[in-house]
C-alpha atoms as a PDB file:
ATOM      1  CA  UNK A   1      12.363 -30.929 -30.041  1.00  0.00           C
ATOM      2  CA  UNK A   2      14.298 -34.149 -28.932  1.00  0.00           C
ATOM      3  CA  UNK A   3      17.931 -33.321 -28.048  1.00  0.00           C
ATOM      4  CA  UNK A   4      17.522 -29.705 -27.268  1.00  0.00           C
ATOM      5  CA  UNK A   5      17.884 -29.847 -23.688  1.00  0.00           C
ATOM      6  CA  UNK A   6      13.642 -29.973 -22.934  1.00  0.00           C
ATOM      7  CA  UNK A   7      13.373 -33.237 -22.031  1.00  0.00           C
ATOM      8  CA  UNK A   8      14.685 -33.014 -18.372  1.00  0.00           C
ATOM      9  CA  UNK A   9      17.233 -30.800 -17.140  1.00  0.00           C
ATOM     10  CA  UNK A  10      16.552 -27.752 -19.475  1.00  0.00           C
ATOM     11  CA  UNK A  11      13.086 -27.988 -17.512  1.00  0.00           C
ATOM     12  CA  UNK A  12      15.057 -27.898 -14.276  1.00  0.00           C
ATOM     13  CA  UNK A  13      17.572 -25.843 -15.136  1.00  0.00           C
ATOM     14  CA  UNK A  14      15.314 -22.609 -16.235  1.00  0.00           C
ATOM     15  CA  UNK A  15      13.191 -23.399 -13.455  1.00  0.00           C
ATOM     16  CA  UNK A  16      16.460 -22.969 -11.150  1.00  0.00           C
ATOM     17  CA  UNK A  17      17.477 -19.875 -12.567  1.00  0.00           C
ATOM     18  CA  UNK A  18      14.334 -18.067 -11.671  1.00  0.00           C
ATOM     19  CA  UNK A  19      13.871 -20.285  -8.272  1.00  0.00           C
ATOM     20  CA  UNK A  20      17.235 -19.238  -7.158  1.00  0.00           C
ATOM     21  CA  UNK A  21      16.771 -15.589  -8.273  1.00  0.00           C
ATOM     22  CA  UNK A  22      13.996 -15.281  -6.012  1.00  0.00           C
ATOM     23  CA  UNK A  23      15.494 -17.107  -3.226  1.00  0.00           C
ATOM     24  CA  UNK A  24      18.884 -15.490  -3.053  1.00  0.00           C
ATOM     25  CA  UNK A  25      17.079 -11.599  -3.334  1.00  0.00           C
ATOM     26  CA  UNK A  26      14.490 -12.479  -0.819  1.00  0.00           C
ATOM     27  CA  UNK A  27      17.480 -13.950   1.440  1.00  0.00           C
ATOM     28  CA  UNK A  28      19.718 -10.863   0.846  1.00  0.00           C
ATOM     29  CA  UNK A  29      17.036  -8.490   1.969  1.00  0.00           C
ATOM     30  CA  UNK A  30      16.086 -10.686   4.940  1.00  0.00           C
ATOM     31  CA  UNK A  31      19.871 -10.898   5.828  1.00  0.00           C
ATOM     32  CA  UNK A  32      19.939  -7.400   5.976  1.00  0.00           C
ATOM     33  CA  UNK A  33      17.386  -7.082   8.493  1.00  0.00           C
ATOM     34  CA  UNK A  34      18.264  -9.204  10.515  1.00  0.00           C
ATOM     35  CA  UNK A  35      21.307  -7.129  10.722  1.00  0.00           C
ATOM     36  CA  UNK A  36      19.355  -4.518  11.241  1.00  0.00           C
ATOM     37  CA  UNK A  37      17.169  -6.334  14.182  1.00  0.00           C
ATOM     38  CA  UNK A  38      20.405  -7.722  15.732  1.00  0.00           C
ATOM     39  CA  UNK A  39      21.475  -4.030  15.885  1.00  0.00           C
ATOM     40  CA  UNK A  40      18.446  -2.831  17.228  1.00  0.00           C
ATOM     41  CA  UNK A  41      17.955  -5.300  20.003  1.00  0.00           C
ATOM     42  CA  UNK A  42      21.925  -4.700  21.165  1.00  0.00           C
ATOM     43  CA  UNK A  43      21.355  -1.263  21.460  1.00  0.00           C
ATOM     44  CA  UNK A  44      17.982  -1.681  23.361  1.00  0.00           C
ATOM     45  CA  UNK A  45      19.424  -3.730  25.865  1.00  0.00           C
ATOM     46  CA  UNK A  46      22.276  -1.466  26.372  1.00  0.00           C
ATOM     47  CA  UNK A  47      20.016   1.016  27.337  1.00  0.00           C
ATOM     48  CA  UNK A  48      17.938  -0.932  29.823  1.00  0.00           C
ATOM     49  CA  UNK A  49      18.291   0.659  33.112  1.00  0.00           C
ATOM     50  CA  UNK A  50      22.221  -0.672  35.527  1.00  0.00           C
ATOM     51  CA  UNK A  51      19.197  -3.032  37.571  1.00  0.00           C
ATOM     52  CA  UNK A  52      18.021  -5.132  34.297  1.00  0.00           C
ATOM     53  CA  UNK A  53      21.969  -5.207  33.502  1.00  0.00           C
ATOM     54  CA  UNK A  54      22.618  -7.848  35.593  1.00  0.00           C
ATOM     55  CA  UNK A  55      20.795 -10.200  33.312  1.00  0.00           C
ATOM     56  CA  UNK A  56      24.812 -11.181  31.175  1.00  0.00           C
ATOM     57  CA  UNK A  57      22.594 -14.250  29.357  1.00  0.00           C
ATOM     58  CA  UNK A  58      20.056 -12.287  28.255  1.00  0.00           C
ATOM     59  CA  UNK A  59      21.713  -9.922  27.010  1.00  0.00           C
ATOM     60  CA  UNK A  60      24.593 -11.673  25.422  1.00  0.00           C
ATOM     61  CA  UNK A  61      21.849 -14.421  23.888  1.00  0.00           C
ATOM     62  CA  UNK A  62      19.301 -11.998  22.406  1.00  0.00           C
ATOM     63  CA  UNK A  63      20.521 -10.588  19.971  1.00  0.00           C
ATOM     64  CA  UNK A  64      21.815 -13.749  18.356  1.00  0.00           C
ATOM     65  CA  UNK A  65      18.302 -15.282  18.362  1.00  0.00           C
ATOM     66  CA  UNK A  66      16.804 -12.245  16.957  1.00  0.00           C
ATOM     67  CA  UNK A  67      19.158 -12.360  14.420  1.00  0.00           C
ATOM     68  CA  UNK A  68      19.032 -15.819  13.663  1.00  0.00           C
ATOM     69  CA  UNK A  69      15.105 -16.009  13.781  1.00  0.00           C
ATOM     70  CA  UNK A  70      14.919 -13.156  11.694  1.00  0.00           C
ATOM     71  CA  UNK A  71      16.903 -14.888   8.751  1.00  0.00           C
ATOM     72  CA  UNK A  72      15.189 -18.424   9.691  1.00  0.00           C
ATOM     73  CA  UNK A  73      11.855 -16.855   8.293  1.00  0.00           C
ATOM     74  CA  UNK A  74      13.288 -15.309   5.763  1.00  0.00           C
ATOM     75  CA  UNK A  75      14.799 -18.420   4.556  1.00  0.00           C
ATOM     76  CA  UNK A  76      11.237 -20.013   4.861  1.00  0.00           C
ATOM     77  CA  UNK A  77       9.376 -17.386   2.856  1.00  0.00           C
ATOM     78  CA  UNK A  78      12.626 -16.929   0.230  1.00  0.00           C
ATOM     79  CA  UNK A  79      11.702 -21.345   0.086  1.00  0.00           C
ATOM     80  CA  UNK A  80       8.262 -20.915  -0.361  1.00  0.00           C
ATOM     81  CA  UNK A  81       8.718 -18.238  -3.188  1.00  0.00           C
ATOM     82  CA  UNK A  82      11.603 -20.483  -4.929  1.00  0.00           C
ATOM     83  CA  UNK A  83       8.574 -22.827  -4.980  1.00  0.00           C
ATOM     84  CA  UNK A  84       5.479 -20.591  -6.366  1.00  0.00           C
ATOM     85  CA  UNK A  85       8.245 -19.621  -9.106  1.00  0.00           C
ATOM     86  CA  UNK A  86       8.919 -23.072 -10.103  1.00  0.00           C
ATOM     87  CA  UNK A  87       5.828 -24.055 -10.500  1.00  0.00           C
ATOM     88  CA  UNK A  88       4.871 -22.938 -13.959  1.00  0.00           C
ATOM     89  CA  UNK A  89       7.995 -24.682 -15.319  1.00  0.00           C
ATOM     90  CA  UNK A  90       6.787 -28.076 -13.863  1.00  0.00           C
ATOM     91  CA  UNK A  91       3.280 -27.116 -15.083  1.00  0.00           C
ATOM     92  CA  UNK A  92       5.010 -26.470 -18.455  1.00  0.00           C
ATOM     93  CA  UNK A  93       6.951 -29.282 -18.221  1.00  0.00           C
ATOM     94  CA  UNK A  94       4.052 -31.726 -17.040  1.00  0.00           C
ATOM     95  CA  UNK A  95       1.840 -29.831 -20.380  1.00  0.00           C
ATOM     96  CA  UNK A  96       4.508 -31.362 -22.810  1.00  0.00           C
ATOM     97  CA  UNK A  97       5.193 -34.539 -21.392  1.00  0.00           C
ATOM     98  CA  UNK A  98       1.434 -35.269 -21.392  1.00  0.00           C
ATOM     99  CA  UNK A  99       1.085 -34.309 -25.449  1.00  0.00           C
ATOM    100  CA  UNK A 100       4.360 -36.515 -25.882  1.00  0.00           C
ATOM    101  CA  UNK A 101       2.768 -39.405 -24.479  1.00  0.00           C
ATOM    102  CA  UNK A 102      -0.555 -39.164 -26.459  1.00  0.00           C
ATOM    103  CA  UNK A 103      -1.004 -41.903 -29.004  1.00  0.00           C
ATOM    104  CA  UNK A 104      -2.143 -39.497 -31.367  1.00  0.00           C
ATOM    105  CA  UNK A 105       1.205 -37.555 -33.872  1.00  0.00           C
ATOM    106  CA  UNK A 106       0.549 -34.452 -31.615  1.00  0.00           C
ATOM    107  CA  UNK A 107       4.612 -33.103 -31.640  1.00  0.00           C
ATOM    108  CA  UNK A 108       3.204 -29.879 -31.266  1.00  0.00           C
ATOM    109  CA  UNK A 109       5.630 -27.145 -30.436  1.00  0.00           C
ATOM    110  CA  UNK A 110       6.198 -26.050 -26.469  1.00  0.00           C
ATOM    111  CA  UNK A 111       5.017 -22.678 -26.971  1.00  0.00           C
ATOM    112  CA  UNK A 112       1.869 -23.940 -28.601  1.00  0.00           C
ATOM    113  CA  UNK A 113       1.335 -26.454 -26.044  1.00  0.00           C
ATOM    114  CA  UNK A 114       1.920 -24.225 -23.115  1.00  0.00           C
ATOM    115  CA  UNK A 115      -0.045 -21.471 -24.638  1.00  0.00           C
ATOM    116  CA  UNK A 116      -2.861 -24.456 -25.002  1.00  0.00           C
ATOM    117  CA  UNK A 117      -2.673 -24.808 -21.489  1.00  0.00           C
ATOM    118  CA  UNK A 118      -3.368 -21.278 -20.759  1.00  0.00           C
ATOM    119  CA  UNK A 119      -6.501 -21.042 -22.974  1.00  0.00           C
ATOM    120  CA  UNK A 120      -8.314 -24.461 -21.603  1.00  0.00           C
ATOM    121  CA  UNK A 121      -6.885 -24.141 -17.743  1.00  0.00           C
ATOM    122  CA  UNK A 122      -6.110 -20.393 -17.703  1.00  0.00           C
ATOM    123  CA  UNK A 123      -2.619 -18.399 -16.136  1.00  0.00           C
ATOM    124  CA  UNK A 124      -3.370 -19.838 -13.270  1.00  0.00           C
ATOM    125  CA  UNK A 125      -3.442 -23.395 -13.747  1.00  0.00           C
ATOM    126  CA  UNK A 126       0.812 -22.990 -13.968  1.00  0.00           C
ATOM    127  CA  UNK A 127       0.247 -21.880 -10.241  1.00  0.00           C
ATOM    128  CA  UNK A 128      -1.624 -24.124  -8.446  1.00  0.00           C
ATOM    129  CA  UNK A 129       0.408 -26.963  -6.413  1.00  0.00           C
ATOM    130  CA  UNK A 130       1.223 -29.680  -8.566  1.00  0.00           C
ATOM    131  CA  UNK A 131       1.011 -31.698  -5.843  1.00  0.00           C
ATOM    132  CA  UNK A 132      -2.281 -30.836  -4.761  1.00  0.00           C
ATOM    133  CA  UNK A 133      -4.401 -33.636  -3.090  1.00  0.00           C
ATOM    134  CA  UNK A 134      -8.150 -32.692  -3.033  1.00  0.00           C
ATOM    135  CA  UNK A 135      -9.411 -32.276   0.178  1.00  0.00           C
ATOM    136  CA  UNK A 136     -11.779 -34.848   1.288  1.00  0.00           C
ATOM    137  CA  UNK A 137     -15.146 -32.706   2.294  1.00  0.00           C
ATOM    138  CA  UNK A 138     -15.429 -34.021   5.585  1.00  0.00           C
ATOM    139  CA  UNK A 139     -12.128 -32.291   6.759  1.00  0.00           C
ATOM    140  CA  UNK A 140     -12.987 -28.908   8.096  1.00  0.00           C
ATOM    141  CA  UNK A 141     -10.921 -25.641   7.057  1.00  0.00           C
ATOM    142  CA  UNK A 142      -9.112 -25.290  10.284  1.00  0.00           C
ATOM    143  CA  UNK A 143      -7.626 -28.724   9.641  1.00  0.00           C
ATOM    144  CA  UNK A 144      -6.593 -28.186   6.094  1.00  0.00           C
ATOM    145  CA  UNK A 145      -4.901 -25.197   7.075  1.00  0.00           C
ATOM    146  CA  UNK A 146      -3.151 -26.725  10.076  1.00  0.00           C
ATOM    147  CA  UNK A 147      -1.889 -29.350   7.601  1.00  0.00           C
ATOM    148  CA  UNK A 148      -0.508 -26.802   5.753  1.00  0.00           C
ATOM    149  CA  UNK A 149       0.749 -25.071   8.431  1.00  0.00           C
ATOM    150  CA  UNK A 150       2.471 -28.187   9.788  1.00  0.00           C
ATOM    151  CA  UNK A 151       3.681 -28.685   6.189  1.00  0.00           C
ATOM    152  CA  UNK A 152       5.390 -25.317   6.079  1.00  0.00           C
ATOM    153  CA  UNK A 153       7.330 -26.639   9.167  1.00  0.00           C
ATOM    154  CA  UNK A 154       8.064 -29.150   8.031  1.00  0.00           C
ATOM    155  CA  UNK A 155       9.990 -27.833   5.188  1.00  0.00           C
ATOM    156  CA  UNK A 156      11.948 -25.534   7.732  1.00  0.00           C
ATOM    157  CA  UNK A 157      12.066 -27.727  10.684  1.00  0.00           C
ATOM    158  CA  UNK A 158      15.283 -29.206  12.024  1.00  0.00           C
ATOM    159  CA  UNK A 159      17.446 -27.169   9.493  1.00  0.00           C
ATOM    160  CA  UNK A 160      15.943 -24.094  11.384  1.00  0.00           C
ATOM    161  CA  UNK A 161      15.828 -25.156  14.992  1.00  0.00           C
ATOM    162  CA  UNK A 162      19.630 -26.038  14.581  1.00  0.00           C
ATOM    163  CA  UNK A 163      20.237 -23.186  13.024  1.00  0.00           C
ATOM    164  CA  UNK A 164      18.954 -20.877  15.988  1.00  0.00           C
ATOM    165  CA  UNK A 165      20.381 -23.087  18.876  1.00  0.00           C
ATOM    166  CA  UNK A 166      23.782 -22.836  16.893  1.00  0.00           C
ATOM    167  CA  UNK A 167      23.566 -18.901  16.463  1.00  0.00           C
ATOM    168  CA  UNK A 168      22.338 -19.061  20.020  1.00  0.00           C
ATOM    169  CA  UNK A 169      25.232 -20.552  21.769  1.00  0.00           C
ATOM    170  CA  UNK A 170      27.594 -21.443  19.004  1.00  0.00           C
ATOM    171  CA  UNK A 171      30.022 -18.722  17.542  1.00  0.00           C
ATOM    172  CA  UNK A 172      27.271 -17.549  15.261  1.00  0.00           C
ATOM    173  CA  UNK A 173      27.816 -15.077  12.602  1.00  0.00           C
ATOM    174  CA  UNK A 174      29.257 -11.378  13.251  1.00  0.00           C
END
């Protein structure tokens, strides 16, 4: 199979195309509700009785942070999916590499050694975090989880803090 693409960026490339499929339909939908939410908060405040008026900040500021959180989490969960859909292609990937390196003449096909992988590991293996760093006994479930809380984050953090103080007082989208 050497010189048709699978060695490298065929891998990332497929695994791209569905990422990015996800990603981009999750973000749509989230962009329209936060449309949506950014309506909906305008309109509430504009019916808030003369007295709560007074409050020009508040009601000039909300609706931009609604809006903006509201399409900050979607761009976390639309990252998180782009990630669960990649990760049978690095499984995949990771399956074939592995039988290439074996000392033994294995060249085995990719659809025979992925569909190896399913019958010894099962569907799921080609879901689980590649990554995945077993958890040392001692650590107690409300710590792994704030780990992975912290991890999640992490993988929004300063992009998504800017990105609401900019939509916040910056000129922000329409």
């Amino acid at each position: 199979m050497a010189g048709r693409g699978w060695e490298g960026w065929g891998w990332g490339c497929a695994k791209d195309i569905c990422g990015f499929a996800v990603f981009f339909a999750i973000f749509d939908v989230t962009r329209r509700c936060a449309i949506e939410a950014k309506t909906y908060a305008q309109d509430l405040l504009e019916h808030t009785p003369t007295a709560e008026k007074q409050l020009g900040s508040l009601r000039k500021h909300t609706p931009r942070i609604v809006h903006a959180t509201t399409l900050v989490i979607g761009g976390a969960i639309a990252g998180l999916a782009y990630e669960i859909v990649g990760r049978p292609w690095d499984a995949a990937r990771k399956a074939v590499h592995i039988d290439r390196l074996s000392p033994l003449p294995n060249q085995h096909s990719i659809s025979a050694i992925v569909l190896r992988k399913v019958h010894e590991d099962g569907v799921l293996s080609f879901f689980r975090n590649p990554a995945h760093v077993h958890h040392d006994p001692g650590t107690s479930l409300a710590k792994r989880r704030m780990n992975a809380a912290l991890r999640t984050l992490g993988r929004v953090g300063p992009w998504g803090v800017g990105f609401l103080v900019w939509e916040a007082f910056g000129p922000g989208l329409s």
